[in-house]
C-alpha atoms as a PDB file:
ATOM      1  CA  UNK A   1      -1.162  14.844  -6.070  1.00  0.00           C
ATOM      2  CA  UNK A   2      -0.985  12.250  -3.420  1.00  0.00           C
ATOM      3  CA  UNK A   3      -3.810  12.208  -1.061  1.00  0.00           C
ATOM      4  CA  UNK A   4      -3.374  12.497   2.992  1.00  0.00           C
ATOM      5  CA  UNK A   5      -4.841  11.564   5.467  1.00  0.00           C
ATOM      6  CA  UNK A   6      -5.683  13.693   8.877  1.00  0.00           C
ATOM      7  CA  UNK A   7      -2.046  12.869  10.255  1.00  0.00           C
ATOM      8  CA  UNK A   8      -0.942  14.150   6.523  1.00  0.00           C
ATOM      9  CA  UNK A   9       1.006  11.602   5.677  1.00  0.00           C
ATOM     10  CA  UNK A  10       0.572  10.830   1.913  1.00  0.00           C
ATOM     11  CA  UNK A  11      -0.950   7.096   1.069  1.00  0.00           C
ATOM     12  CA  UNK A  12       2.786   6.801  -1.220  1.00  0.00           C
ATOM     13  CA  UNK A  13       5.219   7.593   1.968  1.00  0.00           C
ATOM     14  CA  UNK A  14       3.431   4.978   3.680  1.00  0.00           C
ATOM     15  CA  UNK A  15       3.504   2.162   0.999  1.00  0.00           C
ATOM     16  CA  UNK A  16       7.332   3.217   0.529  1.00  0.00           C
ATOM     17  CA  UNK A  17       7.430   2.733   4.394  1.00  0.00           C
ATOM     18  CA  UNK A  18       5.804  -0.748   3.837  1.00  0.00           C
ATOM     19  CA  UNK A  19       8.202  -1.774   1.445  1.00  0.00           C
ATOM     20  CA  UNK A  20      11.237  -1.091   3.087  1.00  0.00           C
ATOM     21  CA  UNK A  21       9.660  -3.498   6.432  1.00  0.00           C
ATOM     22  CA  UNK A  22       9.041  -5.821   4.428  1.00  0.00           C
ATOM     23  CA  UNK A  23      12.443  -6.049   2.814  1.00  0.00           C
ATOM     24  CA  UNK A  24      13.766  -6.280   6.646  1.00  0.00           C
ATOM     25  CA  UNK A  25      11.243  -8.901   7.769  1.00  0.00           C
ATOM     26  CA  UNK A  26      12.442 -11.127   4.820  1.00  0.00           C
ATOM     27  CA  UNK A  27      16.006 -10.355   5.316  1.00  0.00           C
ATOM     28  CA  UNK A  28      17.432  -9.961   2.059  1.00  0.00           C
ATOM     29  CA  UNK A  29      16.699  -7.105  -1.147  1.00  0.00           C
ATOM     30  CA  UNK A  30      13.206  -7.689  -2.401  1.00  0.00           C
ATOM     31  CA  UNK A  31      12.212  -7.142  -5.791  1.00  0.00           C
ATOM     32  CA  UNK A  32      10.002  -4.329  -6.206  1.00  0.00           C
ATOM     33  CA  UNK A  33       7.715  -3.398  -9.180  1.00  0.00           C
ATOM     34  CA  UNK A  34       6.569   0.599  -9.568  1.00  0.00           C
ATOM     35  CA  UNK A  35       3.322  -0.154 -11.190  1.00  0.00           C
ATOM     36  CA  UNK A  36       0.900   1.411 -12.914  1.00  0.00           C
ATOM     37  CA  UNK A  37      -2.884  -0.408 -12.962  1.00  0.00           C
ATOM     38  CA  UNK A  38      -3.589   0.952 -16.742  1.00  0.00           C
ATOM     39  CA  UNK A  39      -0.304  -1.097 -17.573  1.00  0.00           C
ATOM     40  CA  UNK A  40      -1.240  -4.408 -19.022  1.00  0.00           C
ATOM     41  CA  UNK A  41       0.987  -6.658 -17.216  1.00  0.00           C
ATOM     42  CA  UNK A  42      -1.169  -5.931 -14.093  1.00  0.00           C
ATOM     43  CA  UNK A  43      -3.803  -7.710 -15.247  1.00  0.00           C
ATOM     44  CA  UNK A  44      -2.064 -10.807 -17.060  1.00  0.00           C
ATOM     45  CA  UNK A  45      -4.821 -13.285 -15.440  1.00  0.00           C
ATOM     46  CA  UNK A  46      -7.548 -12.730 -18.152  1.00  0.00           C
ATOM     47  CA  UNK A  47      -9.072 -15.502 -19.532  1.00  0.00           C
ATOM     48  CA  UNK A  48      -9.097 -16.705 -23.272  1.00  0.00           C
ATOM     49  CA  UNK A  49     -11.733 -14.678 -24.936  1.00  0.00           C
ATOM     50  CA  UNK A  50     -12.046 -11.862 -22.404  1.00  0.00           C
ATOM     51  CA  UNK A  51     -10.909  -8.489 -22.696  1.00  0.00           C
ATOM     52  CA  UNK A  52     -11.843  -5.842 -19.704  1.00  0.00           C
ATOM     53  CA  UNK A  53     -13.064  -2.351 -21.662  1.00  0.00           C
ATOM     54  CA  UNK A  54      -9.935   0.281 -21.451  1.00  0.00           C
ATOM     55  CA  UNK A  55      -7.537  -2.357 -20.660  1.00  0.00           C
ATOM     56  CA  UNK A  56      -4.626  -4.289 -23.199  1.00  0.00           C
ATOM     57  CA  UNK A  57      -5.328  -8.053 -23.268  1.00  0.00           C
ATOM     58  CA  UNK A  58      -2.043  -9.667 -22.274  1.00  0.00           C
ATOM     59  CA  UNK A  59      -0.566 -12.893 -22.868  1.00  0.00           C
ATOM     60  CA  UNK A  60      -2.386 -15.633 -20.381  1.00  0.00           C
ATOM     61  CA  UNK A  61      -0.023 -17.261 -17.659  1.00  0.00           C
ATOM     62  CA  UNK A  62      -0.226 -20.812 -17.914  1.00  0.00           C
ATOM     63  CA  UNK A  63      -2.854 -22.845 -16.607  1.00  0.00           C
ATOM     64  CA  UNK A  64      -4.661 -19.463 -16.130  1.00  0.00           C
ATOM     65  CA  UNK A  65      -1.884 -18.819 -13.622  1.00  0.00           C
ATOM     66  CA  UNK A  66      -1.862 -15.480 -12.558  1.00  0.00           C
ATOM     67  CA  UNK A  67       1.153 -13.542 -14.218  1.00  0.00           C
ATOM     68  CA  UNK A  68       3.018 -12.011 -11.147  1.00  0.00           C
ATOM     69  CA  UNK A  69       6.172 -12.977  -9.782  1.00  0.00           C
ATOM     70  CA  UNK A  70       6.519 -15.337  -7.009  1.00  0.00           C
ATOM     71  CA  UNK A  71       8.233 -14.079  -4.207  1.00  0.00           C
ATOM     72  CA  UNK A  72       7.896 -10.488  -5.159  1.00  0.00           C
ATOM     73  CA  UNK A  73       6.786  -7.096  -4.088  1.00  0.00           C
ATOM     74  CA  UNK A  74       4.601  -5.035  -6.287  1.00  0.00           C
ATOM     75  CA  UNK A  75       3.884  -1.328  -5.530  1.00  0.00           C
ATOM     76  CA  UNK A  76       0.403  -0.179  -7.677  1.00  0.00           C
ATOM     77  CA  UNK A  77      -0.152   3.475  -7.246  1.00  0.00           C
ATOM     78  CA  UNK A  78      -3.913   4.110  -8.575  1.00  0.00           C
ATOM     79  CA  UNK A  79      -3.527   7.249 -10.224  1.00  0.00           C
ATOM     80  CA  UNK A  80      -7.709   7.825  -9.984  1.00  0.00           C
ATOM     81  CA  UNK A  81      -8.065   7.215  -6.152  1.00  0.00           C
ATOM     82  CA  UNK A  82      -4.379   8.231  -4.934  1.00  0.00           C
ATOM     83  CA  UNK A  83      -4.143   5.184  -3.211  1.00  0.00           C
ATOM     84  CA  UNK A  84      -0.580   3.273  -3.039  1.00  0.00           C
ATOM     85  CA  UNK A  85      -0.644  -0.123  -2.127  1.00  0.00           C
ATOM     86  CA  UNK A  86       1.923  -2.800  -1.728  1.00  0.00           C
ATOM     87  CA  UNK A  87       0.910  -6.508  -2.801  1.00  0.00           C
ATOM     88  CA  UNK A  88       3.219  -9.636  -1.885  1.00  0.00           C
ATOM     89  CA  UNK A  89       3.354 -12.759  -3.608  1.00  0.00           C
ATOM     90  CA  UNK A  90       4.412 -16.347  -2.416  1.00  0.00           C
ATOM     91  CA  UNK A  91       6.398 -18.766  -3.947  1.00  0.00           C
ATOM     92  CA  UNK A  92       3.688 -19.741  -6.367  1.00  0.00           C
ATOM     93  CA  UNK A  93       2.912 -16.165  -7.377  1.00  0.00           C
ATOM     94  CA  UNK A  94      -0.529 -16.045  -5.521  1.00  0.00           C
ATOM     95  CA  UNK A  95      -1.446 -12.781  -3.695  1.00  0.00           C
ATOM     96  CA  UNK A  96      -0.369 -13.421   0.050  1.00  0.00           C
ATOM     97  CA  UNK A  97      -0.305  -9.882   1.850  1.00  0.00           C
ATOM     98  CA  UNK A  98      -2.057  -6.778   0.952  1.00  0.00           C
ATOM     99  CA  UNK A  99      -1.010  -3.795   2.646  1.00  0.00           C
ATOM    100  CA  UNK A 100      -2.000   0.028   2.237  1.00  0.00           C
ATOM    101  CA  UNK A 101      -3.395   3.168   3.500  1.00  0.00           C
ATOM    102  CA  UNK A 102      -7.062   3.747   2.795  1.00  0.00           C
ATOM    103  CA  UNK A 103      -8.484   7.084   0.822  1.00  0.00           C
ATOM    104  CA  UNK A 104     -12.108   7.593   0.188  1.00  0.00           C
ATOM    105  CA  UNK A 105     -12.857   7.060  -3.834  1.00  0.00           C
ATOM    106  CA  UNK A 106     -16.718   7.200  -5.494  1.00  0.00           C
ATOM    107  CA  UNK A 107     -15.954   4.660  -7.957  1.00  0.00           C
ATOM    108  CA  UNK A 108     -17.847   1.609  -8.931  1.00  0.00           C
ATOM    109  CA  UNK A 109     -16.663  -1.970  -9.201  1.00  0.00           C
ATOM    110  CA  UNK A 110     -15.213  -2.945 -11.891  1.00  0.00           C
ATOM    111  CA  UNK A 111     -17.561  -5.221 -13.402  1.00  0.00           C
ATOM    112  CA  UNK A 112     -14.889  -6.979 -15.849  1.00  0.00           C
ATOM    113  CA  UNK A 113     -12.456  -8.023 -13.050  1.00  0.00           C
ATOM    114  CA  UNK A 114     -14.674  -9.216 -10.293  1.00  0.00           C
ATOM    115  CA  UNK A 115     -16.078 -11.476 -13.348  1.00  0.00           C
ATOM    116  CA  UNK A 116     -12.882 -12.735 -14.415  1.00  0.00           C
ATOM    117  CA  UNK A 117     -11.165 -13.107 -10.832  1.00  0.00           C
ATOM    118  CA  UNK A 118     -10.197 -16.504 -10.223  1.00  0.00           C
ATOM    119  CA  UNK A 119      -9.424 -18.145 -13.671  1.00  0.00           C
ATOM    120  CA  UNK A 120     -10.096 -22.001 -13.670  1.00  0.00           C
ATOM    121  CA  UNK A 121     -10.836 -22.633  -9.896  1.00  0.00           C
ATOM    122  CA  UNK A 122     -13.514 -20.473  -9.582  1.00  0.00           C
ATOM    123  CA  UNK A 123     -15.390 -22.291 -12.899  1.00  0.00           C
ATOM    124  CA  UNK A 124     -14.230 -25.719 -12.356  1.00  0.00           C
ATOM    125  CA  UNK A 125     -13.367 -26.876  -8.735  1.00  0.00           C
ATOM    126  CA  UNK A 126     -13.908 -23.597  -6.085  1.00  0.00           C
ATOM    127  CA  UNK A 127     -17.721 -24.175  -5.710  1.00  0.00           C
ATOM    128  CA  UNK A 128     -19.461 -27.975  -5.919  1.00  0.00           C
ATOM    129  CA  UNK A 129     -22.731 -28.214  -7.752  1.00  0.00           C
ATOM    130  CA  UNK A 130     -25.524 -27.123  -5.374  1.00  0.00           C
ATOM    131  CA  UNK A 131     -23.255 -24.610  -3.522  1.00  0.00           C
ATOM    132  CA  UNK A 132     -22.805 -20.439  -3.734  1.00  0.00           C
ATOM    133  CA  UNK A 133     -20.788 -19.052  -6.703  1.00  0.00           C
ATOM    134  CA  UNK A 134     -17.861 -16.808  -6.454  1.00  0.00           C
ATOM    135  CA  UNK A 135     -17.608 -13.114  -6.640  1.00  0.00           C
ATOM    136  CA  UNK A 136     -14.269 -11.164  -8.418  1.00  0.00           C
ATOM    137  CA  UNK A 137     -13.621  -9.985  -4.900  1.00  0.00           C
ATOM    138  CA  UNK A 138     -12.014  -6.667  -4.555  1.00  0.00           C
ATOM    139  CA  UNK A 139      -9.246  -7.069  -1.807  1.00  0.00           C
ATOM    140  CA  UNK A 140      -9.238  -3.504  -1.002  1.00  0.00           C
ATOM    141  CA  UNK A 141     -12.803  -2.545  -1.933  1.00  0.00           C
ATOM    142  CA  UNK A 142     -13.177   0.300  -4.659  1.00  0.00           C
ATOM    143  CA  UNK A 143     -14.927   2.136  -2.635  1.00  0.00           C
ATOM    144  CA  UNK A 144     -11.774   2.673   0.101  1.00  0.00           C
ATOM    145  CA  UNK A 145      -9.677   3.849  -2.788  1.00  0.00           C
ATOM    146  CA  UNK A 146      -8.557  -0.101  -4.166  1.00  0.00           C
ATOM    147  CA  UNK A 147      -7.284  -0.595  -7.840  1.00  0.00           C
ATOM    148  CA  UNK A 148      -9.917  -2.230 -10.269  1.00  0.00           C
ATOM    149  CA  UNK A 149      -6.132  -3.791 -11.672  1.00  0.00           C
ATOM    150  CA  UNK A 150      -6.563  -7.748 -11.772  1.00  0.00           C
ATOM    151  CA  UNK A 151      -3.804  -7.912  -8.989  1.00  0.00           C
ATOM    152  CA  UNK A 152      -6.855  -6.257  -6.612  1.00  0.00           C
ATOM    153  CA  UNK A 153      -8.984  -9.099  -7.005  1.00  0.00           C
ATOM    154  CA  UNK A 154      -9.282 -12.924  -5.762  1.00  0.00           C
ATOM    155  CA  UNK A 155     -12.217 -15.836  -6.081  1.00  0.00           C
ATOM    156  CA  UNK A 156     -14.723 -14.663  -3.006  1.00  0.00           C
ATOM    157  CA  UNK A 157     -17.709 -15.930  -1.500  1.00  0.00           C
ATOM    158  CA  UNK A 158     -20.416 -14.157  -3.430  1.00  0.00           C
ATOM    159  CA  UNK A 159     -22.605 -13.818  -0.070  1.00  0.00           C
ATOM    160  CA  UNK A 160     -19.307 -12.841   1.650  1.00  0.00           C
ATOM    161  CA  UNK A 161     -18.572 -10.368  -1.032  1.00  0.00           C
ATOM    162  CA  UNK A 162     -22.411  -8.982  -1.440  1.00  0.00           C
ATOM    163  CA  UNK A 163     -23.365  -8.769   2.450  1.00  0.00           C
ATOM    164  CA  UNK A 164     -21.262 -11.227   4.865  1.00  0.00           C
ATOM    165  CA  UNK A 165     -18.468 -10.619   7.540  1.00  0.00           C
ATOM    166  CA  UNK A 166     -16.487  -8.876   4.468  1.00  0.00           C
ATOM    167  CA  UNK A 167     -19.264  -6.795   3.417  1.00  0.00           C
ATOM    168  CA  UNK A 168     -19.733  -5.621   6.682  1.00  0.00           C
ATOM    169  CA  UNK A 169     -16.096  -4.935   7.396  1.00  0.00           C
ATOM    170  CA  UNK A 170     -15.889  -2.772   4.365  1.00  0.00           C
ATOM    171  CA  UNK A 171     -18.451  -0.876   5.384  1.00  0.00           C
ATOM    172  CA  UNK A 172     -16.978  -0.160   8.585  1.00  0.00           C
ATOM    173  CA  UNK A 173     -14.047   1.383   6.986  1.00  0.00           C
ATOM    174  CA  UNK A 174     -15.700   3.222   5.123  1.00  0.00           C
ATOM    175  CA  UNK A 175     -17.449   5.022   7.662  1.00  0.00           C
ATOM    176  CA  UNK A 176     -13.768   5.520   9.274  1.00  0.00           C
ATOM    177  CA  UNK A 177     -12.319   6.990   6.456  1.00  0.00           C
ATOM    178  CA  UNK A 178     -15.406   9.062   5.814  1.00  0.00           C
ATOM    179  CA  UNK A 179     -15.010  10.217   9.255  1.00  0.00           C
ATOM    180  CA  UNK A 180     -11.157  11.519   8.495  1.00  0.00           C
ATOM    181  CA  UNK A 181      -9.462   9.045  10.744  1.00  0.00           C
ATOM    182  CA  UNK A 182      -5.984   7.273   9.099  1.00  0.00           C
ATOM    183  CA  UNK A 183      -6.987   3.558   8.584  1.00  0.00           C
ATOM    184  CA  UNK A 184      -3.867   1.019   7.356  1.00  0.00           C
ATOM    185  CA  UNK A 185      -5.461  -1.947   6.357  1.00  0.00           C
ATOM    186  CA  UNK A 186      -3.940  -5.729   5.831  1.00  0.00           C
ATOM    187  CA  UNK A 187      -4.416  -8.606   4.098  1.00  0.00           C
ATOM    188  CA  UNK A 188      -3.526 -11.832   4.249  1.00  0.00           C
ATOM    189  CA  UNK A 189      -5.368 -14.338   1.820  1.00  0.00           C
ATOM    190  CA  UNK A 190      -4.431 -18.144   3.023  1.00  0.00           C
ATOM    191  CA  UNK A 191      -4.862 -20.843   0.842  1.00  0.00           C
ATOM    192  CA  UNK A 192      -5.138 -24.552   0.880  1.00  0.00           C
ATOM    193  CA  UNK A 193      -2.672 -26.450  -1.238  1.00  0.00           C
ATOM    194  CA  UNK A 194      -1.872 -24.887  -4.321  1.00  0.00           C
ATOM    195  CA  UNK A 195      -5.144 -23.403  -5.482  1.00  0.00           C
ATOM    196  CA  UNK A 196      -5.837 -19.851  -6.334  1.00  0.00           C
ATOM    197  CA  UNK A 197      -8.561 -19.337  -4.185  1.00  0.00           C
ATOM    198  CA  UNK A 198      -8.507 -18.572  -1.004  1.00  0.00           C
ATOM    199  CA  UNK A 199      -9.796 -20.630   2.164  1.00  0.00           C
ATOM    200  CA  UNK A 200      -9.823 -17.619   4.407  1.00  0.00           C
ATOM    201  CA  UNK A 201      -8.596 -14.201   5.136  1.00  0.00           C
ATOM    202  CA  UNK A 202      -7.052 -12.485   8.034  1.00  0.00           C
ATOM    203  CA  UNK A 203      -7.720  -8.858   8.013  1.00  0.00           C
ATOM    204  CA  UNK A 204      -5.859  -6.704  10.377  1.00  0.00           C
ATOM    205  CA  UNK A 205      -6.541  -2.554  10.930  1.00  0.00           C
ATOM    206  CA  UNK A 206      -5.427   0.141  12.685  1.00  0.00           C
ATOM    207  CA  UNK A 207      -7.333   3.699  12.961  1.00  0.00           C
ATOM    208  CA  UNK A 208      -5.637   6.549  14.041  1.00  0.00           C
ATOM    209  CA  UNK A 209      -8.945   8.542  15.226  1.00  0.00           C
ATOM    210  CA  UNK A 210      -8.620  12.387  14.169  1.00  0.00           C
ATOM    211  CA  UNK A 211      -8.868  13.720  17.613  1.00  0.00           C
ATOM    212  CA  UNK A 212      -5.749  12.797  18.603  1.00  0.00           C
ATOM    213  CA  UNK A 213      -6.584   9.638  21.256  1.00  0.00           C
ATOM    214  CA  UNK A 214      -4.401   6.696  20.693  1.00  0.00           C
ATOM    215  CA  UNK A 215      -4.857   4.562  17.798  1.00  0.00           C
ATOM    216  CA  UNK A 216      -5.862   0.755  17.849  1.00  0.00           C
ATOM    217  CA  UNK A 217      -6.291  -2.004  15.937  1.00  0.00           C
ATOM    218  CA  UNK A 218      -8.769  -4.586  15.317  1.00  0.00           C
ATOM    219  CA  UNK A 219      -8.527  -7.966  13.700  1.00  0.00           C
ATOM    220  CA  UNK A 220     -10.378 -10.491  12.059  1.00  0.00           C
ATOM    221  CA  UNK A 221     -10.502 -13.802  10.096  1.00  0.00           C
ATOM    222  CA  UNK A 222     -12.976 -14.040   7.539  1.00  0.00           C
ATOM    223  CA  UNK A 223     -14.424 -17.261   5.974  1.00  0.00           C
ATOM    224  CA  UNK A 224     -14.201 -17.566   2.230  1.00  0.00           C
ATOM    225  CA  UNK A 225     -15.638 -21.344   2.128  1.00  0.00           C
ATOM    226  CA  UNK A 226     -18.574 -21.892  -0.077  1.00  0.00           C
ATOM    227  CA  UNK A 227     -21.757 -22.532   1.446  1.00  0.00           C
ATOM    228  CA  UNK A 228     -24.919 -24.516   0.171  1.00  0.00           C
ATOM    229  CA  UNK A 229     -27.264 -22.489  -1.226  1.00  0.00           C
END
């Protein structure tokens, strides 16, 4: 069963919702995919030589490309946490909008992901020598009901990630959605050039508070640039 929020509107009738915007805003029929995180094809990034427990190893994109479509829509309904979320891609198949209505979820990370998040940039050009490593960055954090599916996850900041701006944001929902107040959160990863991981993030909420007063939303950009250690 779908889970609600206090204005009891399920976390699927709003990704459905999302969807169909988005299929105005671009002005023509978007491809959608229905899918399910335990499916394989979700998680087509691996790496040679990896394989995430309770997941199918897939065939690797190309140049540890990630598999998904450019240009497409992907719905991923997380059948442990109820949450539906809607993920965009650009026209080189990178993540480029997250969208979705949080749920509260008690699971952990998912160790084998956040490891294998960000494929050849992350080991050979996303951090210099004598700088931070990257985290397997959850977009929408675990915790706030986000898939452990590869499509979840991007090359992040590991001080970010452990206890920076992000950290802090995600920990700010959480206390809103602990508090039963609707939160629909956004995403948008931006990139420089071609590469897979992202320079910074744009994160944009709003909070329909439980008691009825007017909801609001807040923004903000997050840095995802490598600092010395």
């Amino acid at each position: 069963m779908a889970r609600r929020g206090v204005a009891g509107e399920s976390s699927t009738r709003v990704a459905r919702a999302i969807v169909r915007r988005l299929e105005k805003m671009s002005g023509r029929r978007v491809r959608v995919h229905h899918v399910d995180p335990s499916d394989a094809r979700v998680n087509r990034h691996h790496l040679p030589g990896h394989t995430p427990s309770g997941h199918t190893t897939a065939r690797d994109a190309p140049n540890s490309r990630r598999g998904w479509e450019p240009d497409t829509i992907y719905r991923v309904h997380d059948r442990d946490t109820g949450l539906s979320a809607v993920y965009q891609t650009d026209r080189h198949g990178r993540v480029s909008r997250v969208e979705g209505r949080l749920v509260r979820n008690k699971n952990v990370r998912d160790p084998d992901q956040q490891v294998l998040s960000g494929g050849a940039d992350r080991r050979q050009s996303g951090n210099p020598q004598g700088y931070d490593t990257d985290a397997g960055g959850h977009i929408i954090a675990r915790e706030l009901g986000g898939s452990g599916a590869g499509i979840n996850t991007l090359p992040q900041s590991w001080r970010e990630n452990s206890y920076g701006q992000w950290r802090n944001m995600e920990r700010r929902l959480k206390d809103l959605v602990d508090a039963d107040n609707d939160v629909d959160l956004k995403v948008v990863p931006k990139y420089r050039g071609e590469g897979e991981r992202p320079d910074w993030f744009k994160v944009e909420y709003t909070v329909t508070p439980r008691d009825g007063s007017p909801p609001y939303t807040v923004t903000e950009v997050i840095s995802n640039r490598s600092k010395p250690k």
